[in-house]
PDB file of N, CA and C in Angstrom:
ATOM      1  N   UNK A   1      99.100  70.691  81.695  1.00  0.00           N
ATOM      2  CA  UNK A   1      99.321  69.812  80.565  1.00  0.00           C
ATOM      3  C   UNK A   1     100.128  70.582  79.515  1.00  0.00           C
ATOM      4  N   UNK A   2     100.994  69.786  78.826  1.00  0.00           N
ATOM      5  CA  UNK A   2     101.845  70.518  77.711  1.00  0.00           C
ATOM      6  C   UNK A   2     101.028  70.684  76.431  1.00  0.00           C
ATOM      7  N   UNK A   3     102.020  72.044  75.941  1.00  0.00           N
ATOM      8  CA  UNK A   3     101.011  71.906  74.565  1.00  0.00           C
ATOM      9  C   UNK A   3     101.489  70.282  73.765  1.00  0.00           C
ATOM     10  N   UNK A   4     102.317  69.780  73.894  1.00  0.00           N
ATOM     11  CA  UNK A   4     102.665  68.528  72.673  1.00  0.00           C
ATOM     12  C   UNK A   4     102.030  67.341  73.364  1.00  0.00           C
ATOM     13  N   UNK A   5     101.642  67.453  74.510  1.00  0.00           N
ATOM     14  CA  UNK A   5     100.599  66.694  75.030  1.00  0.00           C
ATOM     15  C   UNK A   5      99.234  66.226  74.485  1.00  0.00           C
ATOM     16  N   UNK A   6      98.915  67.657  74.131  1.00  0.00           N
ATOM     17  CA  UNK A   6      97.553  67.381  73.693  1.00  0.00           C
ATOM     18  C   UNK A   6      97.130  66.927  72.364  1.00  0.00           C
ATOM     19  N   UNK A   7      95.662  66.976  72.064  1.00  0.00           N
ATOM     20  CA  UNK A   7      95.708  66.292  70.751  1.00  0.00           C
ATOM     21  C   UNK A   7      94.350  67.015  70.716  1.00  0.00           C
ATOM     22  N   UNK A   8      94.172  66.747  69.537  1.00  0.00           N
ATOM     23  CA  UNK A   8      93.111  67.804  68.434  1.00  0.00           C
ATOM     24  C   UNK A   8      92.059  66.434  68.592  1.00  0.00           C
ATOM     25  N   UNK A   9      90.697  67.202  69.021  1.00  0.00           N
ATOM     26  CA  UNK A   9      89.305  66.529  69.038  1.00  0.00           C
ATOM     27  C   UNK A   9      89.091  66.696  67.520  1.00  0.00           C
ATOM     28  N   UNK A  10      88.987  65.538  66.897  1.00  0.00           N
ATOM     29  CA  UNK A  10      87.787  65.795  65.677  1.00  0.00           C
ATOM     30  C   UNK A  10      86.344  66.381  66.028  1.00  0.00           C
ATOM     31  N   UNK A  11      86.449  66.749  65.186  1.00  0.00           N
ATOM     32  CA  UNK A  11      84.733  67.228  65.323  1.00  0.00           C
ATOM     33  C   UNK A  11      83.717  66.099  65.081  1.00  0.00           C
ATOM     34  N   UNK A  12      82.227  66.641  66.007  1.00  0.00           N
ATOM     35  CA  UNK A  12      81.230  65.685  65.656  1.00  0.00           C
ATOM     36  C   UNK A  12      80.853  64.943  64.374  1.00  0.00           C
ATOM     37  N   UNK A  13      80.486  63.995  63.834  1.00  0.00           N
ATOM     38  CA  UNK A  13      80.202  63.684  62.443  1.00  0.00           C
ATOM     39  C   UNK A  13      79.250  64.478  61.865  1.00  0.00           C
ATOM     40  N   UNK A  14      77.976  64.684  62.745  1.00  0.00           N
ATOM     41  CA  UNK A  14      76.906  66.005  62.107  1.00  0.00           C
ATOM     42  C   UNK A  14      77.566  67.167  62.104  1.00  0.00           C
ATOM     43  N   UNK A  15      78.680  67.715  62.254  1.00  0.00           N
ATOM     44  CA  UNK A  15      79.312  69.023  62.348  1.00  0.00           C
ATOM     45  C   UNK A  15      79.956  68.641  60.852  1.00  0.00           C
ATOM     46  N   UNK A  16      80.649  67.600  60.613  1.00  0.00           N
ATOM     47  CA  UNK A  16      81.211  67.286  58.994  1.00  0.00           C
ATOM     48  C   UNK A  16      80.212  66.875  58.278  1.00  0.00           C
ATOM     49  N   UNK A  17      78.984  66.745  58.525  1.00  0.00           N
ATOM     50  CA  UNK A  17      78.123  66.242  57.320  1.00  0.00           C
ATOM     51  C   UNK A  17      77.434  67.845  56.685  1.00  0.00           C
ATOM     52  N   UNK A  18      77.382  68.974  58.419  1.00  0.00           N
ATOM     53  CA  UNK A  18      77.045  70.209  57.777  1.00  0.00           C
ATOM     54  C   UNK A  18      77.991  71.099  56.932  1.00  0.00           C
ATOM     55  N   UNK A  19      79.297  70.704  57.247  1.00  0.00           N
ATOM     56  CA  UNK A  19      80.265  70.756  56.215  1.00  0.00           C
ATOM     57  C   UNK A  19      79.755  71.239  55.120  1.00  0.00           C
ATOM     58  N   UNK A  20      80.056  69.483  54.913  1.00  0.00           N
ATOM     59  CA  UNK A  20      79.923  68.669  53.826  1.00  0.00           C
ATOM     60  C   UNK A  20      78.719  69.064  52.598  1.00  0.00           C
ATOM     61  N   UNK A  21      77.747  68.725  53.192  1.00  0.00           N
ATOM     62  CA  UNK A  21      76.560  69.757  52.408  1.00  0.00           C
ATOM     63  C   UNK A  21      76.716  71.165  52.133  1.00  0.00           C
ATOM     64  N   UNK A  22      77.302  72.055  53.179  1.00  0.00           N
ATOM     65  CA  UNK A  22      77.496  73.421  53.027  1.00  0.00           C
ATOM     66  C   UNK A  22      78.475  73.725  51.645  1.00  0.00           C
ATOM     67  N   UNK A  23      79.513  73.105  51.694  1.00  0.00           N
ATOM     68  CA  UNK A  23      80.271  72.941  50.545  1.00  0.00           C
ATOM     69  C   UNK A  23      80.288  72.684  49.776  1.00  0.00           C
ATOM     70  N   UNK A  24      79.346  71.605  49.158  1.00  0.00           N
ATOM     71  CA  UNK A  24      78.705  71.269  47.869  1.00  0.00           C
ATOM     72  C   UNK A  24      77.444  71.737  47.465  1.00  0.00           C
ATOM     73  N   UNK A  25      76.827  72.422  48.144  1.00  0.00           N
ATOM     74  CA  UNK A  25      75.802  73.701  47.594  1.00  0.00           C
ATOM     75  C   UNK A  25      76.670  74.437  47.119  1.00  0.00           C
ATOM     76  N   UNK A  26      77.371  74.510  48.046  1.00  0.00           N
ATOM     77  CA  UNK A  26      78.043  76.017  47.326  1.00  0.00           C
ATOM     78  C   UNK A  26      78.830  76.144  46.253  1.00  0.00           C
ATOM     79  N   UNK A  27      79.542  74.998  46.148  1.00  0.00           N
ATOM     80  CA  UNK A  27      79.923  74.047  44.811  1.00  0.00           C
ATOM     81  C   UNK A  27      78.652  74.346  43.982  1.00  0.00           C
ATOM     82  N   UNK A  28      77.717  74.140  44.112  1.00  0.00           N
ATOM     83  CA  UNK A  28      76.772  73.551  42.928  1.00  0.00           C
ATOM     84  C   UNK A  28      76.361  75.153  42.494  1.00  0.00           C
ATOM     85  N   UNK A  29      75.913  76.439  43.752  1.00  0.00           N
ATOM     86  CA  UNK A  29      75.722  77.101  43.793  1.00  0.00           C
ATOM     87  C   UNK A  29      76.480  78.384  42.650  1.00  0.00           C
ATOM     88  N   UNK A  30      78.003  78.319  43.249  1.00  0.00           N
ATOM     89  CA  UNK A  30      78.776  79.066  42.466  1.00  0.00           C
ATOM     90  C   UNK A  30      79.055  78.341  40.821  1.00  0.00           C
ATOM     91  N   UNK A  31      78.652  77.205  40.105  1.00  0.00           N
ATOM     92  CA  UNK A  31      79.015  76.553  39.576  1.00  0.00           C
ATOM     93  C   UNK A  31      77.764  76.971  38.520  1.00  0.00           C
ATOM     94  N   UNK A  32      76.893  77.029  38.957  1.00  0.00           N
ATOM     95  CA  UNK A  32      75.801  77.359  37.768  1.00  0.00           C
ATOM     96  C   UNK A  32      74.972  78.768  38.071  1.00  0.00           C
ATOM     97  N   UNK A  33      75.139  78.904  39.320  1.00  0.00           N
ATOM     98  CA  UNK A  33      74.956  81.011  39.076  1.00  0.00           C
ATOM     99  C   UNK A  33      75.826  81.899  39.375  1.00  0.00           C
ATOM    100  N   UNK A  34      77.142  81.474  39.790  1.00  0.00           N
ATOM    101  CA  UNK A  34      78.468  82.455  39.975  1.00  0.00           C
ATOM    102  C   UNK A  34      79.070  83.445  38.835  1.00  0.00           C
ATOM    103  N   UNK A  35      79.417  83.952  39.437  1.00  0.00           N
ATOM    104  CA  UNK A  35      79.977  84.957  37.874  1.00  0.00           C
ATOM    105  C   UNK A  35      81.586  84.520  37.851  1.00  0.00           C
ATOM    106  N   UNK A  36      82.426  83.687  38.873  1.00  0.00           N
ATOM    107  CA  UNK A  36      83.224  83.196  38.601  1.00  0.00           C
ATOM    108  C   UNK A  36      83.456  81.944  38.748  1.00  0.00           C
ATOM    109  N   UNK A  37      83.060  81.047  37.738  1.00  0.00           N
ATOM    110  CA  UNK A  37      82.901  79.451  37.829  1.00  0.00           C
ATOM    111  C   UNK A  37      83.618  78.710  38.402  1.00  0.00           C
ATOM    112  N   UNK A  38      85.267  79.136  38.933  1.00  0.00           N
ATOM    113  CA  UNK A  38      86.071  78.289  38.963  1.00  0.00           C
ATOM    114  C   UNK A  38      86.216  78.349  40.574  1.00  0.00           C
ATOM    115  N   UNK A  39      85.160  78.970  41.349  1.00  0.00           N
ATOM    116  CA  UNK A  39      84.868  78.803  42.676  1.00  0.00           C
ATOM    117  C   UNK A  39      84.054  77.676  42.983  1.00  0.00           C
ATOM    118  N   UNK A  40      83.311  77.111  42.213  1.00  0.00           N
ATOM    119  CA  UNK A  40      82.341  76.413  41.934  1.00  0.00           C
ATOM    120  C   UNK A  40      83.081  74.859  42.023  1.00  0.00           C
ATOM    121  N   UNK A  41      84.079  74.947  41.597  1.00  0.00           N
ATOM    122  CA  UNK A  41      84.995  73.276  41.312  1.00  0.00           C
ATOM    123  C   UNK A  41      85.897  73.419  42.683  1.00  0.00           C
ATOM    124  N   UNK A  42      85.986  75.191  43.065  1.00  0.00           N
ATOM    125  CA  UNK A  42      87.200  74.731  44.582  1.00  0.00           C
ATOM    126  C   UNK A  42      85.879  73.992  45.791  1.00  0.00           C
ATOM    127  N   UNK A  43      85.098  74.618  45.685  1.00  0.00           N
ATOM    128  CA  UNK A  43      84.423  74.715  46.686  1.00  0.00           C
ATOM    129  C   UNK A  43      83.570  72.722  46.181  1.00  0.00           C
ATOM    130  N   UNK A  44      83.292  72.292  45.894  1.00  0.00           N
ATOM    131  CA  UNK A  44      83.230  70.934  45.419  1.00  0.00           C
ATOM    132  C   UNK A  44      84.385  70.027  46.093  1.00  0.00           C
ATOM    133  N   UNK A  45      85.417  70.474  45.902  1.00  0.00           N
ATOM    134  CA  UNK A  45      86.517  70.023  46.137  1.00  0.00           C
ATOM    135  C   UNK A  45      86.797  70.129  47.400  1.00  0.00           C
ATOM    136  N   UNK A  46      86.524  71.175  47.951  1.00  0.00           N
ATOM    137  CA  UNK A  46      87.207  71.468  49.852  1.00  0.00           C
ATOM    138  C   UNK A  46      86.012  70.923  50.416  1.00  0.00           C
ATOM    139  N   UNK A  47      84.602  70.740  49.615  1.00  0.00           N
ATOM    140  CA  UNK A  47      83.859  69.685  50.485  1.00  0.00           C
ATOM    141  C   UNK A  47      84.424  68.519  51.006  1.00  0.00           C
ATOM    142  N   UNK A  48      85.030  67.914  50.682  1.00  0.00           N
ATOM    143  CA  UNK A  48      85.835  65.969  50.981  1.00  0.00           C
ATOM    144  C   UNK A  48      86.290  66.253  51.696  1.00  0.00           C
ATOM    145  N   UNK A  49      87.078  67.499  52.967  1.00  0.00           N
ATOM    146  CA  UNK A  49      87.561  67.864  53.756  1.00  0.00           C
ATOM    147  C   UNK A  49      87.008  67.546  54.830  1.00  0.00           C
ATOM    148  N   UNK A  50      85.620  68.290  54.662  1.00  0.00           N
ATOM    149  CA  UNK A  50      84.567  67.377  56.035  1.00  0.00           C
ATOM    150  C   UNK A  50      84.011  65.932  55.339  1.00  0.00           C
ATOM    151  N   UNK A  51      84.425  65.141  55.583  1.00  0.00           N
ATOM    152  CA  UNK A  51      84.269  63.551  55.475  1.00  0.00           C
ATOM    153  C   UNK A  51      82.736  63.092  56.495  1.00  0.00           C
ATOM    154  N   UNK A  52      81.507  62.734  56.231  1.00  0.00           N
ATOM    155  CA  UNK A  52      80.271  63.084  56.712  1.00  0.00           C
ATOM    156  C   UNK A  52      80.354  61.780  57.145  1.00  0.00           C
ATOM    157  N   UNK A  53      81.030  60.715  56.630  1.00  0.00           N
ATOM    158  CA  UNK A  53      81.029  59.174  57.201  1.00  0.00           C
ATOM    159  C   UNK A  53      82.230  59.303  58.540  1.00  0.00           C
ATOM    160  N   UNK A  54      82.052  57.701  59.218  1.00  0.00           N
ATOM    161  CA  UNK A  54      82.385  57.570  59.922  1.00  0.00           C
ATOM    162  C   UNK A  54      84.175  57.908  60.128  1.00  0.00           C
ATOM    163  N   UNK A  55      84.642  58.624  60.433  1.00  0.00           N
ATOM    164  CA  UNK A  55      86.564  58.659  60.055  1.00  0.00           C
ATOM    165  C   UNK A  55      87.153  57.568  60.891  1.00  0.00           C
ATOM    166  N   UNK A  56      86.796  57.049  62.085  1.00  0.00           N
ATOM    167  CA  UNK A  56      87.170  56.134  63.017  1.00  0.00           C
ATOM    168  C   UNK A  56      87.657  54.728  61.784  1.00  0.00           C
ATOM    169  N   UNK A  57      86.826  54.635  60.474  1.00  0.00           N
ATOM    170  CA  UNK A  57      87.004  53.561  59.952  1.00  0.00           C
ATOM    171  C   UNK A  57      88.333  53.802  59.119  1.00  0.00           C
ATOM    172  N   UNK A  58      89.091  52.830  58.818  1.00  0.00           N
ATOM    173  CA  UNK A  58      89.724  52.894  57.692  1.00  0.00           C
ATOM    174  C   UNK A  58      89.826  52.635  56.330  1.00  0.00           C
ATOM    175  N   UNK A  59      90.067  53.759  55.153  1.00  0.00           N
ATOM    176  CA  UNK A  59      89.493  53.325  53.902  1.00  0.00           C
ATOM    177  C   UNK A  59      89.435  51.786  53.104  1.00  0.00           C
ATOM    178  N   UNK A  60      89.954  51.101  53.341  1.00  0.00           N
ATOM    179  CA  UNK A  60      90.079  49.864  53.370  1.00  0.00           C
ATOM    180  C   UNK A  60      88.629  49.275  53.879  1.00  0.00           C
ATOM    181  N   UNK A  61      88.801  49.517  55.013  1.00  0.00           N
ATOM    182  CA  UNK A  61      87.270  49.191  55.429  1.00  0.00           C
ATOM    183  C   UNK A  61      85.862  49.558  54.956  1.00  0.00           C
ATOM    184  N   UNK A  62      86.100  50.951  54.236  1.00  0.00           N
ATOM    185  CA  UNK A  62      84.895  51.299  54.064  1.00  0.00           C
ATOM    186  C   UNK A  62      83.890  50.850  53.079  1.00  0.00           C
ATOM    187  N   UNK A  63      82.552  50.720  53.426  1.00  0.00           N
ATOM    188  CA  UNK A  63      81.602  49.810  52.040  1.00  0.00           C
ATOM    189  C   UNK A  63      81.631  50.734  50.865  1.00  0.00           C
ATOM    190  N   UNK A  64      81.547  49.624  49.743  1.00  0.00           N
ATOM    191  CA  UNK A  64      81.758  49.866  48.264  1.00  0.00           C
ATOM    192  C   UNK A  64      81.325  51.145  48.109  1.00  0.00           C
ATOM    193  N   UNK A  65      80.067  51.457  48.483  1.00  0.00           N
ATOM    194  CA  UNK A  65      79.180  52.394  48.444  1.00  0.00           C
ATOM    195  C   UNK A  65      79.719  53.911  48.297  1.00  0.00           C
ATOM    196  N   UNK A  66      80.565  54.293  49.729  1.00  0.00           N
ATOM    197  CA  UNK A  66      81.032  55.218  50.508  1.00  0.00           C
ATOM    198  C   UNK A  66      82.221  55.239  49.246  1.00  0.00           C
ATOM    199  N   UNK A  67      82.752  54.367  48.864  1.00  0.00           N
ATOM    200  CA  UNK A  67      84.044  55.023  48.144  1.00  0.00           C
ATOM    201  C   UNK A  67      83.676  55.327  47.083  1.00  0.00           C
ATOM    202  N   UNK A  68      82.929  54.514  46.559  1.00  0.00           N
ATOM    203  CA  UNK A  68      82.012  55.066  44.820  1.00  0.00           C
ATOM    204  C   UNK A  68      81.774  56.517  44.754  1.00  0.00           C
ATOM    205  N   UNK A  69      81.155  56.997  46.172  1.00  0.00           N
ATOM    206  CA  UNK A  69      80.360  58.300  46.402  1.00  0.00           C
ATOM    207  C   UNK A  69      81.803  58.852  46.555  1.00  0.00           C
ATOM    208  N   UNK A  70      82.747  59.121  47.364  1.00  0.00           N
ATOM    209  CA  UNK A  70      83.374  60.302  47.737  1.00  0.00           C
ATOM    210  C   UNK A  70      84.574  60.125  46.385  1.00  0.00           C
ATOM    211  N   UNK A  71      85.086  59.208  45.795  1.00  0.00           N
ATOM    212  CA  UNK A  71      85.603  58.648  44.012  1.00  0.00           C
ATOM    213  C   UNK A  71      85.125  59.522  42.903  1.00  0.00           C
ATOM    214  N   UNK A  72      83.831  59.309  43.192  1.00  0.00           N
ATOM    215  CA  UNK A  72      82.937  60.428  42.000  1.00  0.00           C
ATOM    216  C   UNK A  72      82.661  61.430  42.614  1.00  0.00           C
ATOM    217  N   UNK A  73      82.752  62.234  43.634  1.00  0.00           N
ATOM    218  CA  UNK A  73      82.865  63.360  44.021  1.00  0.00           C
ATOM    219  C   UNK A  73      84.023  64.140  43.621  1.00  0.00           C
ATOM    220  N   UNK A  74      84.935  63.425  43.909  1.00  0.00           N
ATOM    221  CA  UNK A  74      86.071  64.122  43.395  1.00  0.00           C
ATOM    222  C   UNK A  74      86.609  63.925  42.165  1.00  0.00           C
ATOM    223  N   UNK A  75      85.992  63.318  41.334  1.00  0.00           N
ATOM    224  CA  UNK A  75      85.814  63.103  39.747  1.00  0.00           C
ATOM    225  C   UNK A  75      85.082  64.459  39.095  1.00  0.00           C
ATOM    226  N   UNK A  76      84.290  64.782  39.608  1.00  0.00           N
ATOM    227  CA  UNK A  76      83.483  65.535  39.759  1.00  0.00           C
ATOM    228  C   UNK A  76      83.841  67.092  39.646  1.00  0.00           C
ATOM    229  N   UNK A  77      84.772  67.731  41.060  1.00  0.00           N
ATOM    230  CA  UNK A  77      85.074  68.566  41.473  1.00  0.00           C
ATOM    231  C   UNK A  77      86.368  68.489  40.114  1.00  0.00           C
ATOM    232  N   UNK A  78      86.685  67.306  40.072  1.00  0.00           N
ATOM    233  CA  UNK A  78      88.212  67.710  39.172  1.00  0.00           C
ATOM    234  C   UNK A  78      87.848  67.980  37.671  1.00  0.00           C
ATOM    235  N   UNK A  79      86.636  67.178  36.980  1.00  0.00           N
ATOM    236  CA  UNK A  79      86.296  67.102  36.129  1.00  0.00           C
ATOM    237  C   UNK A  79      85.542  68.929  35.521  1.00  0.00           C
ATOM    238  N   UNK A  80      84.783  69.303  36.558  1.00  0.00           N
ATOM    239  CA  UNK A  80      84.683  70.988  36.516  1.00  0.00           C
ATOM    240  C   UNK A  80      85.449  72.261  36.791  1.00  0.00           C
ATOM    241  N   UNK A  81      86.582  71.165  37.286  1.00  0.00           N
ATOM    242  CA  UNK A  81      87.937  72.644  36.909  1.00  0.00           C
ATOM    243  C   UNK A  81      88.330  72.217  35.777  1.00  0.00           C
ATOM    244  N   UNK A  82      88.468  71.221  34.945  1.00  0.00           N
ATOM    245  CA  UNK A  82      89.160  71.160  34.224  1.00  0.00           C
ATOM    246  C   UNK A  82      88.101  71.794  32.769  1.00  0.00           C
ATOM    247  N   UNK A  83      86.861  71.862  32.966  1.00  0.00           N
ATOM    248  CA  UNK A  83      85.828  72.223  31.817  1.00  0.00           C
ATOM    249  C   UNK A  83      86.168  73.738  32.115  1.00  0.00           C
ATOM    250  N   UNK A  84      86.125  74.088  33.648  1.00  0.00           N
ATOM    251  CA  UNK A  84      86.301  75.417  33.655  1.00  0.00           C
ATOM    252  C   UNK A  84      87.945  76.432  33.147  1.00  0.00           C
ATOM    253  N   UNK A  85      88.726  75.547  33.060  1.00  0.00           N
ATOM    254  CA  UNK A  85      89.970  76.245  32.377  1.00  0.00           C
ATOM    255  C   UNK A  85      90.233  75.910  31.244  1.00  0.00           C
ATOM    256  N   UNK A  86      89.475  74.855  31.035  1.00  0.00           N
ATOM    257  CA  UNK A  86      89.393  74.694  29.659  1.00  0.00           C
ATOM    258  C   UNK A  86      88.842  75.776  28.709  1.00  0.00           C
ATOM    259  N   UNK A  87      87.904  76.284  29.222  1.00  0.00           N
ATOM    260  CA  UNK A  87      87.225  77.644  28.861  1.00  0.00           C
ATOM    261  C   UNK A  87      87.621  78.540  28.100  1.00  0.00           C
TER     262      UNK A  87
END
């Protein structure tokens, strides 16, 4: 088989939900006991990378719910870099 053949497996959804959690501890983690805060807003932020919901769907599709949550997540992540350089 060629390499331009192939195609990249996503990963399991429990493999992005451990992500997902892993990254926003660590967000939350570096964010209120780090000695450099502004790891705290990347790491918040590179959580949304692992997407813990279904990806097969399209955002369009997805319930109100799911976009509210990952909307204010990244409200969130943006809103604490910006307190943090504000600094």
């Amino acid at each position: 088989m060629d390499k331009a053949e192939r195609t990249a497996k996503p990963l399991p959804a429990n493999w992005n939900r451990v992500g997902y959690i892993a990254f926003t501890l660590a967000g939350i983690g570096f964010t209120f006991w780090g000695s450099d805060r502004t790891q705290g807003s990347m790491f918040m932020a590179l959580a949304l990378i692992f997407d813990p919901y279904d990806q097969t769907v399209p955002w369009n599709e997805r319930p109100r719910w799911v976009k509210g949550l990952l909307i204010g997540h990244l409200g969130l992540a943006a809103a604490l870099l910006g307190y943090v350089l504000a600094r």
